[in-house]
N, C-alpha and C. Protein backbone atom coordinates (compact mmCIF):
# COMPACT_ATOMS: atom_id res chain seq x y z
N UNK A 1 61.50 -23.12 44.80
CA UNK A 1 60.57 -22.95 43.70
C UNK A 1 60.34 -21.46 43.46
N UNK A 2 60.17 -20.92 42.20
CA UNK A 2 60.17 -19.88 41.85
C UNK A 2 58.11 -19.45 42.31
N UNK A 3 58.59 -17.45 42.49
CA UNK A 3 56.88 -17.45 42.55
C UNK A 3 56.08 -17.17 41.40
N UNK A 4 55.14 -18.01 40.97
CA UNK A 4 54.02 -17.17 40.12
C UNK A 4 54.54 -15.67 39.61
N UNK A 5 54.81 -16.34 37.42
CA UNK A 5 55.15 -14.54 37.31
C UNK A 5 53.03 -14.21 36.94
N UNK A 6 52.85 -13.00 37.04
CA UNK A 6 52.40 -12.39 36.87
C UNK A 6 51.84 -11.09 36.07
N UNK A 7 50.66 -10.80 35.30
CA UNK A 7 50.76 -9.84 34.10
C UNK A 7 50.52 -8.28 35.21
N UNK A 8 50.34 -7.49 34.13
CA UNK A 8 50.03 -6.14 34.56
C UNK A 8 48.71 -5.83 35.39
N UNK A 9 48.01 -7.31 35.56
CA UNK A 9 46.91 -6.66 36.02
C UNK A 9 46.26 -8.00 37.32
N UNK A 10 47.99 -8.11 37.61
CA UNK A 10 48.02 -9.19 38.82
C UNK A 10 47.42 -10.54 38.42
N UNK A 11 46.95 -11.26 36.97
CA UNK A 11 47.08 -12.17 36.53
C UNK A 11 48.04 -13.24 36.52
N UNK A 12 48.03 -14.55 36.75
CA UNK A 12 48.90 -15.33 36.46
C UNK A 12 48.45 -16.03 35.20
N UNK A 13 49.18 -16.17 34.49
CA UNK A 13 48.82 -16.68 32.71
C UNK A 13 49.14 -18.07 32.75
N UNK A 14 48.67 -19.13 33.19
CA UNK A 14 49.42 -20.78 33.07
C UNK A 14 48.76 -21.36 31.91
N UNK A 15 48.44 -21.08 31.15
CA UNK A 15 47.77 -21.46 29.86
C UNK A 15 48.48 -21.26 28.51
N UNK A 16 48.39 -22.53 27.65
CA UNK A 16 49.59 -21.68 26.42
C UNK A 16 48.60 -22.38 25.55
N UNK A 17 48.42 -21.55 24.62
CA UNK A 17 47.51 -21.86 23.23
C UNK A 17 48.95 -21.57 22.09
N UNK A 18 48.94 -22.72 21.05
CA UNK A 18 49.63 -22.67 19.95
C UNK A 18 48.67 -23.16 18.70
N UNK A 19 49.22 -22.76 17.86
CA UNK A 19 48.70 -23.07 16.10
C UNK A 19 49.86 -22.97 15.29
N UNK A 20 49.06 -23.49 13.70
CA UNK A 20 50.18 -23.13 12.89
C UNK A 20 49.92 -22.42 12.09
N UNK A 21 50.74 -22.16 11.20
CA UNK A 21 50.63 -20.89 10.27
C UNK A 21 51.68 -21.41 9.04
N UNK A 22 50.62 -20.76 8.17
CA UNK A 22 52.27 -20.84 6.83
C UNK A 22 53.35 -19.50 6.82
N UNK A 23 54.27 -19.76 6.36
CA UNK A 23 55.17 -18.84 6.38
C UNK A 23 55.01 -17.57 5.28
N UNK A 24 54.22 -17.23 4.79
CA UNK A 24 53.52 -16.43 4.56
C UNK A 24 52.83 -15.87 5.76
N UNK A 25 51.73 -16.13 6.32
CA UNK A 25 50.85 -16.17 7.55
C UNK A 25 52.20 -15.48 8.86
N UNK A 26 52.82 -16.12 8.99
CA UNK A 26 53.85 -16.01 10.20
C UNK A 26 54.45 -14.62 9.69
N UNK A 27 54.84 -14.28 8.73
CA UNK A 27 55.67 -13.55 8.11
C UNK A 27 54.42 -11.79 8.42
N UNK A 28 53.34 -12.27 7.97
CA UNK A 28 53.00 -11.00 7.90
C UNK A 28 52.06 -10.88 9.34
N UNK A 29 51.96 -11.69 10.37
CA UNK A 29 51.68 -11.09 11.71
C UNK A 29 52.79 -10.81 12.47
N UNK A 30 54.42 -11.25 11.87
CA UNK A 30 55.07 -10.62 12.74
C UNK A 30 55.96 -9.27 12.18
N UNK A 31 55.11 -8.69 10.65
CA UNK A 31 55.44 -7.29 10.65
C UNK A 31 53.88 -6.19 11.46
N UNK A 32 53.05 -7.31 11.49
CA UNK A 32 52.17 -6.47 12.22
C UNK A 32 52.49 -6.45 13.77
N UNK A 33 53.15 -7.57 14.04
CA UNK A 33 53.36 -7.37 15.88
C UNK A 33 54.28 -6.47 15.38
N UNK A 34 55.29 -6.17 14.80
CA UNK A 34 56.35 -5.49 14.93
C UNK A 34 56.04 -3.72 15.22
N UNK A 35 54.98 -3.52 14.15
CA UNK A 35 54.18 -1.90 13.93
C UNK A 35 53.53 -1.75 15.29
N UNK A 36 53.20 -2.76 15.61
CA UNK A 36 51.93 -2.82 16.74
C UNK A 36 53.18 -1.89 17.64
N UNK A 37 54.08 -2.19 17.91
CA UNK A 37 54.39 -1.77 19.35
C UNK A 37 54.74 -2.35 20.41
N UNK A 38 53.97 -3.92 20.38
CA UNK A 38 53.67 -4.37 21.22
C UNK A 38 54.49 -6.24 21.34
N UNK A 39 54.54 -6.54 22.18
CA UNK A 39 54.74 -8.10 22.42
C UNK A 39 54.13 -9.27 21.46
N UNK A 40 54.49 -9.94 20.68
CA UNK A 40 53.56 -10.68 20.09
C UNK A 40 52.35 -11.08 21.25
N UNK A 41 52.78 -11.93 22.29
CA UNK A 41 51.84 -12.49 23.11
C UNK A 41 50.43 -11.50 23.41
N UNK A 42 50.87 -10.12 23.60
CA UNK A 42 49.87 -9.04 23.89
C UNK A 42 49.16 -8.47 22.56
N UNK A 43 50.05 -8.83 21.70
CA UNK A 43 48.95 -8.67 20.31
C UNK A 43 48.34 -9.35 20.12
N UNK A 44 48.31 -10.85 20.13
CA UNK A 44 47.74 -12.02 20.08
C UNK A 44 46.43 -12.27 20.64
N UNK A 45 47.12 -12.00 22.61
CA UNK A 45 45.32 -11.68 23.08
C UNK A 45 44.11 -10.71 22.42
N UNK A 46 44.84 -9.60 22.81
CA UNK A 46 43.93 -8.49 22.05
C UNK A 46 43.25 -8.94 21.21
N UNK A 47 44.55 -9.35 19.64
CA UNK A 47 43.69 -9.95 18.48
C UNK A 47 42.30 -11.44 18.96
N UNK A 48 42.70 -12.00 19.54
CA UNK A 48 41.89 -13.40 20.10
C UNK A 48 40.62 -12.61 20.31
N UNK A 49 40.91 -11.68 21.57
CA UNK A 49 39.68 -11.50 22.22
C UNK A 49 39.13 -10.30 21.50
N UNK A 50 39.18 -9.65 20.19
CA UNK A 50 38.16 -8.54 19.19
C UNK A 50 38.52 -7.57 20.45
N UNK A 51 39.72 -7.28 20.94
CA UNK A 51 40.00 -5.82 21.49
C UNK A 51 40.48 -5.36 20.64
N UNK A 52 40.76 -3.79 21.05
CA UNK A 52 41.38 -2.81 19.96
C UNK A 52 43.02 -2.41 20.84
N UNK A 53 43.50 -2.58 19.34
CA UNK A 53 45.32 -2.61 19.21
C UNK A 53 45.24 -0.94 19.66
N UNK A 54 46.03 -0.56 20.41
CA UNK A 54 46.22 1.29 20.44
C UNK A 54 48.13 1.07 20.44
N UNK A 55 48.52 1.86 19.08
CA UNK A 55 49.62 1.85 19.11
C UNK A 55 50.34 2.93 19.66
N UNK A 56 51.47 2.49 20.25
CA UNK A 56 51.87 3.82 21.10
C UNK A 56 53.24 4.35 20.33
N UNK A 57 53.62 5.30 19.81
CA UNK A 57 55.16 6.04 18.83
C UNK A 57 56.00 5.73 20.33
N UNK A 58 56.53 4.86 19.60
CA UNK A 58 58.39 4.56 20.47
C UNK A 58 59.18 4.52 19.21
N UNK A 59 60.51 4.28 19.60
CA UNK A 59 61.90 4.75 18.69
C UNK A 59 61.42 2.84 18.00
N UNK A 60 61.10 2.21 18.17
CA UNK A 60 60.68 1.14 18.08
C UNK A 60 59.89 1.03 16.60
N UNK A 61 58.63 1.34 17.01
CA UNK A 61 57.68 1.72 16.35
C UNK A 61 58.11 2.41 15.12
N UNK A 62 58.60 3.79 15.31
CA UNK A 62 58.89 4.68 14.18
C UNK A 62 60.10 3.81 13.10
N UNK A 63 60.76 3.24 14.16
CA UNK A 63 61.73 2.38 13.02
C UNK A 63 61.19 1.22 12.01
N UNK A 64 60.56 0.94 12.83
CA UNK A 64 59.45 -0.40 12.10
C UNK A 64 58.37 -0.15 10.74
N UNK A 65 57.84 1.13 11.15
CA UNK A 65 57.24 1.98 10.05
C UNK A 65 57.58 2.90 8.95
N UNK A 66 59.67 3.68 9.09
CA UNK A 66 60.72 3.55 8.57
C UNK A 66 60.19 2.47 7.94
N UNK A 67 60.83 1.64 8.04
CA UNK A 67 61.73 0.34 7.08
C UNK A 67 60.68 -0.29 6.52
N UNK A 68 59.21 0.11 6.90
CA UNK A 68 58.06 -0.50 6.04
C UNK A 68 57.77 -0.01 4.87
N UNK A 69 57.66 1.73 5.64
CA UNK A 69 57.31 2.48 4.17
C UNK A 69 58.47 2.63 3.22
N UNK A 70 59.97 2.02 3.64
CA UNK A 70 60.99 2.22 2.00
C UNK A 70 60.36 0.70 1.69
N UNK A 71 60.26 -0.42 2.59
CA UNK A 71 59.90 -1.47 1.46
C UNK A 71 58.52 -1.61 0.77
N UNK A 72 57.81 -0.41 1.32
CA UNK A 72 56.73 0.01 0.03
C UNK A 72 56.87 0.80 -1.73
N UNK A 73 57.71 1.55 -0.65
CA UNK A 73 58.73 2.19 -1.54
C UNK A 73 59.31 1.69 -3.01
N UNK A 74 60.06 0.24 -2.26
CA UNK A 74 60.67 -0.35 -3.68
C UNK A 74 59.46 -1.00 -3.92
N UNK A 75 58.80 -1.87 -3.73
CA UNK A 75 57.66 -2.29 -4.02
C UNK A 75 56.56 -1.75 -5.52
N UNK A 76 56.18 -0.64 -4.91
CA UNK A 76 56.00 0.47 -5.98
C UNK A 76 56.70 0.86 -7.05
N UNK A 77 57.82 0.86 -6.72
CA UNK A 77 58.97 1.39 -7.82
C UNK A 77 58.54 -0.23 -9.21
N UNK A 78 59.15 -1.03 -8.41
CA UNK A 78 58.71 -2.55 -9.30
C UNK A 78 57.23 -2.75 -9.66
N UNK A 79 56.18 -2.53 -9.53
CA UNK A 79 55.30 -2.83 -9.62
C UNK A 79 55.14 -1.67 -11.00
N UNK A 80 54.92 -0.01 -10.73
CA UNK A 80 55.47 0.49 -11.92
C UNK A 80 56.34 0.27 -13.23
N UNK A 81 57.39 -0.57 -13.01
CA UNK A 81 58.27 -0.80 -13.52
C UNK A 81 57.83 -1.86 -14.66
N UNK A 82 57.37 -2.93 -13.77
CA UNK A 82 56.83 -4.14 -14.54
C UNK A 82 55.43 -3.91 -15.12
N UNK A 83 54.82 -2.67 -14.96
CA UNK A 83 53.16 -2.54 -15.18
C UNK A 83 52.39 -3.80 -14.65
N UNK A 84 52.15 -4.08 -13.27
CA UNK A 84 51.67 -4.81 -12.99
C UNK A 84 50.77 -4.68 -11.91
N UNK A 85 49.86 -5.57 -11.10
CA UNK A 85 49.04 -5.06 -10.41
C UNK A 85 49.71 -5.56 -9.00
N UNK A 86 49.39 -4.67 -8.30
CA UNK A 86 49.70 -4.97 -6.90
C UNK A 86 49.14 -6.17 -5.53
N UNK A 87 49.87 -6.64 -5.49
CA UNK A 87 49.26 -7.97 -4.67
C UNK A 87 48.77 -7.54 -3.24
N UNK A 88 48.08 -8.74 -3.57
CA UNK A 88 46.84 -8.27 -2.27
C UNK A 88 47.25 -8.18 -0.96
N UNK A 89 47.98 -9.30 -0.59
CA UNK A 89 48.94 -9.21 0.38
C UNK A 89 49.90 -8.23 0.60
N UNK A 90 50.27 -7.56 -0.12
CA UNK A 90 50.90 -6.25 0.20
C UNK A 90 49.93 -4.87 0.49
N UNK A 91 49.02 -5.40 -0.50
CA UNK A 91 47.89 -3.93 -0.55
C UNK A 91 47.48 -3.74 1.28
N UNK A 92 47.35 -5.23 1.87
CA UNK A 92 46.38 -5.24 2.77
C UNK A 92 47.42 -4.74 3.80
N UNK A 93 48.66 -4.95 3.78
CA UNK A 93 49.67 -4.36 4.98
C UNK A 93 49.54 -2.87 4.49
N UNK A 94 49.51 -2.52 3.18
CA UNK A 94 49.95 -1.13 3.24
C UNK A 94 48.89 -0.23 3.67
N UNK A 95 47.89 -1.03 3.86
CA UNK A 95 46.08 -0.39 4.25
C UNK A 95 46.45 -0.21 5.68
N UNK A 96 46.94 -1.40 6.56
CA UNK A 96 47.25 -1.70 7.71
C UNK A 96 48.42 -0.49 8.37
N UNK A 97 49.41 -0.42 7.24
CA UNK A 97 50.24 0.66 7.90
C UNK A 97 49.72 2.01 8.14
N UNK A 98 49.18 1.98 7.09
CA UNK A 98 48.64 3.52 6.53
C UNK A 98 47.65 4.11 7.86
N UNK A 99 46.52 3.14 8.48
CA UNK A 99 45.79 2.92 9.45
C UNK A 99 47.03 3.43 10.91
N UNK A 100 47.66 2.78 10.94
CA UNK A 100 48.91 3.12 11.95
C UNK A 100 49.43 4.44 12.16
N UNK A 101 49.54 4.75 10.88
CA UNK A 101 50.18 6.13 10.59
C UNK A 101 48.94 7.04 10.78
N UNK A 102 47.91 7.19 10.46
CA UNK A 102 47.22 7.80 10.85
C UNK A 102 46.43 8.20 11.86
N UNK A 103 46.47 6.83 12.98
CA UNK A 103 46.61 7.09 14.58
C UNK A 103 47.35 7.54 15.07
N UNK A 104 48.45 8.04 14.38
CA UNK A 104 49.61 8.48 14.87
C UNK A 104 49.99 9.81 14.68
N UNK A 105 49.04 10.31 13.60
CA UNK A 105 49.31 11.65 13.51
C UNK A 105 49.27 12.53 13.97
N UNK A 106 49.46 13.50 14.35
CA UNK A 106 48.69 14.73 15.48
C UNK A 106 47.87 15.33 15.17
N UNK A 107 47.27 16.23 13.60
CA UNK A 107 46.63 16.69 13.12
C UNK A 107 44.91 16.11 13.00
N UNK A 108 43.94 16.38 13.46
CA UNK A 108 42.72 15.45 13.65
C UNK A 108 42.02 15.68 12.01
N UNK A 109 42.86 16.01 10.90
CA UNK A 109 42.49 16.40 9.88
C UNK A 109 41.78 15.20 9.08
């Protein structure tokens, strides 16, 4: 028999909580686990338990926030394009990134 795995803080986790989500829903917590940094499972708690996310810059991270801000990028471009208003669901990730990026900055400006 295998031993008890264990978290970082000598926890054993034998508990599994699931839900559902629409694919919308699914879609945009796993560009936020993605920014996060972090494990879904460890974003998840955090999020559960009203802790605070601290994102840490890995090659990870910076790529994730790359490829967010060009698909804001075109986003914008179309939204200009079509004169139209920007959906909320995008507004609220780009609030979310923006938040990211600015923990991330070095400047305390």
């Amino acid at each position: 028999m295998m031993p008890k795995k264990q978290d970082d803080r000598n926890r054993f986790r034998g508990y599994t909580t699931g839900f559902r989500m629409s694919k919308e829903e699914h879609d945009e917590l796993n560009k936020r686990v993605e920014l996060s940094g972090l494990t879904k499972q460890d974003y998840m708690i955090k999020k559960a338990l009203d802790k605070e996310i601290v994102v840490i810059g890995n090659k990870r991270t910076y790529k994730a926030l790359k490829n967010r801000l060009g698909e804001f990028n075109q986003l914008l471009k179309e939204y200009i394009k079509t004169n139209t208003v920007i959906d909320e669901e995008v507004f609220e990730m780009m609030q979310f990134t923006m938040k990211i990026l600015k923990g991330l900055s070095i400047d305390d400006d």
